[in-house]
N, C-alpha and C. Protein backbone atom coordinates (compact mmCIF):
# COMPACT_ATOMS: atom_id res chain seq x y z
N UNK A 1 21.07 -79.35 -156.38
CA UNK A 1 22.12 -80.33 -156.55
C UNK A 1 21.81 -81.61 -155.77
N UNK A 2 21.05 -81.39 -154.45
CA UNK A 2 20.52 -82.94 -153.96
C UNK A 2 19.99 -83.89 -154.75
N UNK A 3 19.12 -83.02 -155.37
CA UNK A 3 18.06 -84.01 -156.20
C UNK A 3 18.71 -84.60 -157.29
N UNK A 4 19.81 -84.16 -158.00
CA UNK A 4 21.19 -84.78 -158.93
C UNK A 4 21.83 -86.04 -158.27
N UNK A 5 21.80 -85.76 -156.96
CA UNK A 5 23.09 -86.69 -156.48
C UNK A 5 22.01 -87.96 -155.88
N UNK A 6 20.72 -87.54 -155.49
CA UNK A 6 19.74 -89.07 -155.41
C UNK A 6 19.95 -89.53 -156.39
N UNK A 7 19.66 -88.83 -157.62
CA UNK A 7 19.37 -89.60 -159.11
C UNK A 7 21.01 -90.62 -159.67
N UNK A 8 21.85 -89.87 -159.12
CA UNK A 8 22.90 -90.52 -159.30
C UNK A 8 23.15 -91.57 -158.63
N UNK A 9 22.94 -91.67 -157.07
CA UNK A 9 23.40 -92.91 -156.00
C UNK A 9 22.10 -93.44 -156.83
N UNK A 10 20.61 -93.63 -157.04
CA UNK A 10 19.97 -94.33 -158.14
C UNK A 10 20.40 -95.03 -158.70
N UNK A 11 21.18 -94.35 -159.99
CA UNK A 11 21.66 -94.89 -161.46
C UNK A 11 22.08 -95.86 -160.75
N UNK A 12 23.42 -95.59 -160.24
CA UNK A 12 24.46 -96.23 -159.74
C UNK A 12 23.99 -97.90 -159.53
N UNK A 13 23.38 -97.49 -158.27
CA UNK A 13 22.30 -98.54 -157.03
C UNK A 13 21.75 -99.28 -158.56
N UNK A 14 21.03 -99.19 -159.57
CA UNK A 14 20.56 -99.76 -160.69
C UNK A 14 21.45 -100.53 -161.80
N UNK A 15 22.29 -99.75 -161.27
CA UNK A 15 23.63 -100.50 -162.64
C UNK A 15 24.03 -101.41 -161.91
N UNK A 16 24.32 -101.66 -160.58
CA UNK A 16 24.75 -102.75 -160.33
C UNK A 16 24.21 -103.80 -159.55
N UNK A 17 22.56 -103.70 -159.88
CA UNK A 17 21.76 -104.81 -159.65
C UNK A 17 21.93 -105.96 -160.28
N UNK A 18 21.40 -107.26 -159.93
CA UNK A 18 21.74 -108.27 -160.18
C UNK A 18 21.11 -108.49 -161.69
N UNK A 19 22.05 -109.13 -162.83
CA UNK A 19 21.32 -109.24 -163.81
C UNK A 19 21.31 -110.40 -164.47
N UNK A 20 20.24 -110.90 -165.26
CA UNK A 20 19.87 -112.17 -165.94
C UNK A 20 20.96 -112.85 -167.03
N UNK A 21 21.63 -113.68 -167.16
CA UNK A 21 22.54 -114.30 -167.90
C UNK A 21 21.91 -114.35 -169.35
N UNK A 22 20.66 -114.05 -169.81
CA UNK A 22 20.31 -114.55 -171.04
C UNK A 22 20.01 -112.90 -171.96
N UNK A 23 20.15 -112.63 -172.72
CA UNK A 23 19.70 -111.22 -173.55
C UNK A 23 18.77 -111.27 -174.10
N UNK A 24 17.80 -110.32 -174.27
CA UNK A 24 16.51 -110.12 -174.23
C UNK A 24 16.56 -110.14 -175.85
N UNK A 25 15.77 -111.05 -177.26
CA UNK A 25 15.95 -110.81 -178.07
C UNK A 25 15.69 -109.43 -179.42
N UNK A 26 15.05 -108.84 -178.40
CA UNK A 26 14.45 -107.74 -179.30
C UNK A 26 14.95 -106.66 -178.82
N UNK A 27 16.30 -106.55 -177.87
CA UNK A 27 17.28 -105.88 -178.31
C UNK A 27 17.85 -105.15 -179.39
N UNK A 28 18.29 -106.30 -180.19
CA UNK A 28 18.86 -105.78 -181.60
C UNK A 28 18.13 -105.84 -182.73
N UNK A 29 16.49 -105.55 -182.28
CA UNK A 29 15.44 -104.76 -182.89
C UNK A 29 15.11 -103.71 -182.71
N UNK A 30 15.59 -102.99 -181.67
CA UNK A 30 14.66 -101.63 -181.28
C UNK A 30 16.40 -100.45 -182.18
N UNK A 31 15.98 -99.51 -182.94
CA UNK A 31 16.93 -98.40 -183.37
C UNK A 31 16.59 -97.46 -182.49
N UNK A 32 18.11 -97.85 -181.70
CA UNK A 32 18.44 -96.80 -180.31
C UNK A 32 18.15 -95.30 -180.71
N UNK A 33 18.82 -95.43 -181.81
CA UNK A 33 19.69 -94.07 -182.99
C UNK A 33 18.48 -93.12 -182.13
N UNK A 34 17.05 -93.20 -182.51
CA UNK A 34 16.26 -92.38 -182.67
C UNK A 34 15.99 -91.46 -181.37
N UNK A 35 15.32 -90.67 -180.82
CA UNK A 35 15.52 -89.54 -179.93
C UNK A 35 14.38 -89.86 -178.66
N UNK A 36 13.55 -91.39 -178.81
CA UNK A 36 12.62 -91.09 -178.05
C UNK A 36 12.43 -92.47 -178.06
N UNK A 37 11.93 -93.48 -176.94
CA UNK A 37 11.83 -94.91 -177.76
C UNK A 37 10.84 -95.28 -176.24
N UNK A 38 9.66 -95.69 -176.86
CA UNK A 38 8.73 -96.20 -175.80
C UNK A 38 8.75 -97.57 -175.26
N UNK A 39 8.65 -98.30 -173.82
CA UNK A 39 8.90 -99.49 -173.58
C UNK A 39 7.19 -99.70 -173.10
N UNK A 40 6.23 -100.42 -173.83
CA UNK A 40 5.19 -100.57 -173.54
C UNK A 40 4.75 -101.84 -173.24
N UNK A 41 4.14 -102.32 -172.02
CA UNK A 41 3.85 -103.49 -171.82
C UNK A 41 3.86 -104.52 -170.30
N UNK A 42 2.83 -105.07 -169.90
CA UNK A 42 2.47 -105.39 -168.99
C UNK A 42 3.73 -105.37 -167.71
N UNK A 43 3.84 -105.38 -166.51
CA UNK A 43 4.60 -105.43 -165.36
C UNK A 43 5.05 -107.20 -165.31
N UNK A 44 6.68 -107.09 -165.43
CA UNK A 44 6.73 -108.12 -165.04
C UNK A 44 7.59 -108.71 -166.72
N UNK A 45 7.11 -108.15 -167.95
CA UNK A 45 8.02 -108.54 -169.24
C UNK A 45 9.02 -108.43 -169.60
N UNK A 46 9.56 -107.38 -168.70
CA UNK A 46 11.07 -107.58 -169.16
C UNK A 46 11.47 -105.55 -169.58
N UNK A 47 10.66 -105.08 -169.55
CA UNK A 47 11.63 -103.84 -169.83
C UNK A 47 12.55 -103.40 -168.89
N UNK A 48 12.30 -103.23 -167.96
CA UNK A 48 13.40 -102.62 -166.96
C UNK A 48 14.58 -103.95 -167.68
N UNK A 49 14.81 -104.78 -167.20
CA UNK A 49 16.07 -106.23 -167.82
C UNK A 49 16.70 -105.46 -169.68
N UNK A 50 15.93 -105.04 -170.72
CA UNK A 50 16.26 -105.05 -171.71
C UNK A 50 16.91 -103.48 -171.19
N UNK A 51 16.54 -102.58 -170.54
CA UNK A 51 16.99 -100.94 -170.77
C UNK A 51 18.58 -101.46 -169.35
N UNK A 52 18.28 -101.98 -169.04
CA UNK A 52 19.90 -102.50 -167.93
C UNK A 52 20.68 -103.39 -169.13
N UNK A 53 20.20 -104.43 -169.83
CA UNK A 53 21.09 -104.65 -171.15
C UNK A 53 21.36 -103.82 -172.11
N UNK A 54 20.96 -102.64 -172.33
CA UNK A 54 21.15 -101.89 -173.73
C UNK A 54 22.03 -100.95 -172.24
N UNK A 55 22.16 -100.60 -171.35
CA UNK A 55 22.98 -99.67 -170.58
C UNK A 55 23.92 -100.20 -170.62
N UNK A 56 24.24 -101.54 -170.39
CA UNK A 56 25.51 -102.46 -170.35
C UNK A 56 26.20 -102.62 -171.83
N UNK A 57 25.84 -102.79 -173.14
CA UNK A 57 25.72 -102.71 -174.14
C UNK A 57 26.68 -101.97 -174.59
N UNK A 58 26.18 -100.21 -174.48
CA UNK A 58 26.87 -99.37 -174.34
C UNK A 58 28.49 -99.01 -173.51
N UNK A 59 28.78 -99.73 -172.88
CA UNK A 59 29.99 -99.50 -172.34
C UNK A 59 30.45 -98.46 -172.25
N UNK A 60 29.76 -97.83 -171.18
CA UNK A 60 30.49 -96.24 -171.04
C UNK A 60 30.66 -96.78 -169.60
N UNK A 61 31.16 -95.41 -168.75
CA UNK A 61 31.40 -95.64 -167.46
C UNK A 61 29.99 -94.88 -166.55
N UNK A 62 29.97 -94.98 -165.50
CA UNK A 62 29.20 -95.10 -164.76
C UNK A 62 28.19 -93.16 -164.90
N UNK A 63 29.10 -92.51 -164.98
CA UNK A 63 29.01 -91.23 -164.73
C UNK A 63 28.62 -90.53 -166.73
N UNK A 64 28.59 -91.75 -167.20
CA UNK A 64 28.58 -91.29 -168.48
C UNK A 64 26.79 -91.61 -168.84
N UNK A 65 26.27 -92.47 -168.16
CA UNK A 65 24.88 -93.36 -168.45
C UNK A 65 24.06 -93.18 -166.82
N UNK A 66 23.14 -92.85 -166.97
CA UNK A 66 22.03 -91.91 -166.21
C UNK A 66 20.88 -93.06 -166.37
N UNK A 67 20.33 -93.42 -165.11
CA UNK A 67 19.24 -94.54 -165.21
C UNK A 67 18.19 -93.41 -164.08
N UNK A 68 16.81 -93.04 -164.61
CA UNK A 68 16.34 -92.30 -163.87
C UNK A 68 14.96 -92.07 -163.60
């Protein structure tokens, strides 16, 4: 159960980092729908920013969305 509750003060600690005013456009290109979705590409482009916009996106509450 420790190792749950790091991953959670995590999420948490991640959801409410500071975030960029502008939306990443290839957002509402990627189909969430599917069961597996790869973010490939140099350090520094933007995936971590687009997977904190598609978490925000979603509008669930905190305990509902797992960043890990």
């Amino acid at each position: 159960m420790e190792i749950f509750d790091k991953l959670f003060y995590y999420s948490i600690t991640f959801f409410h980092s500071p975030q960029t005013t502008y939306q990443r456009s290839i957002l509402t290109k990627i189909d969430f729908s599917q069961k597996m979705i790869a973010l490939v590409g140099a350090k520094g482009v933007g995936k971590t920013t687009l997977l904190h916009q598609y978490m925000e996106s979603l509008d669930l509450g905190l305990k509902e969305v797992l960043y890990g």
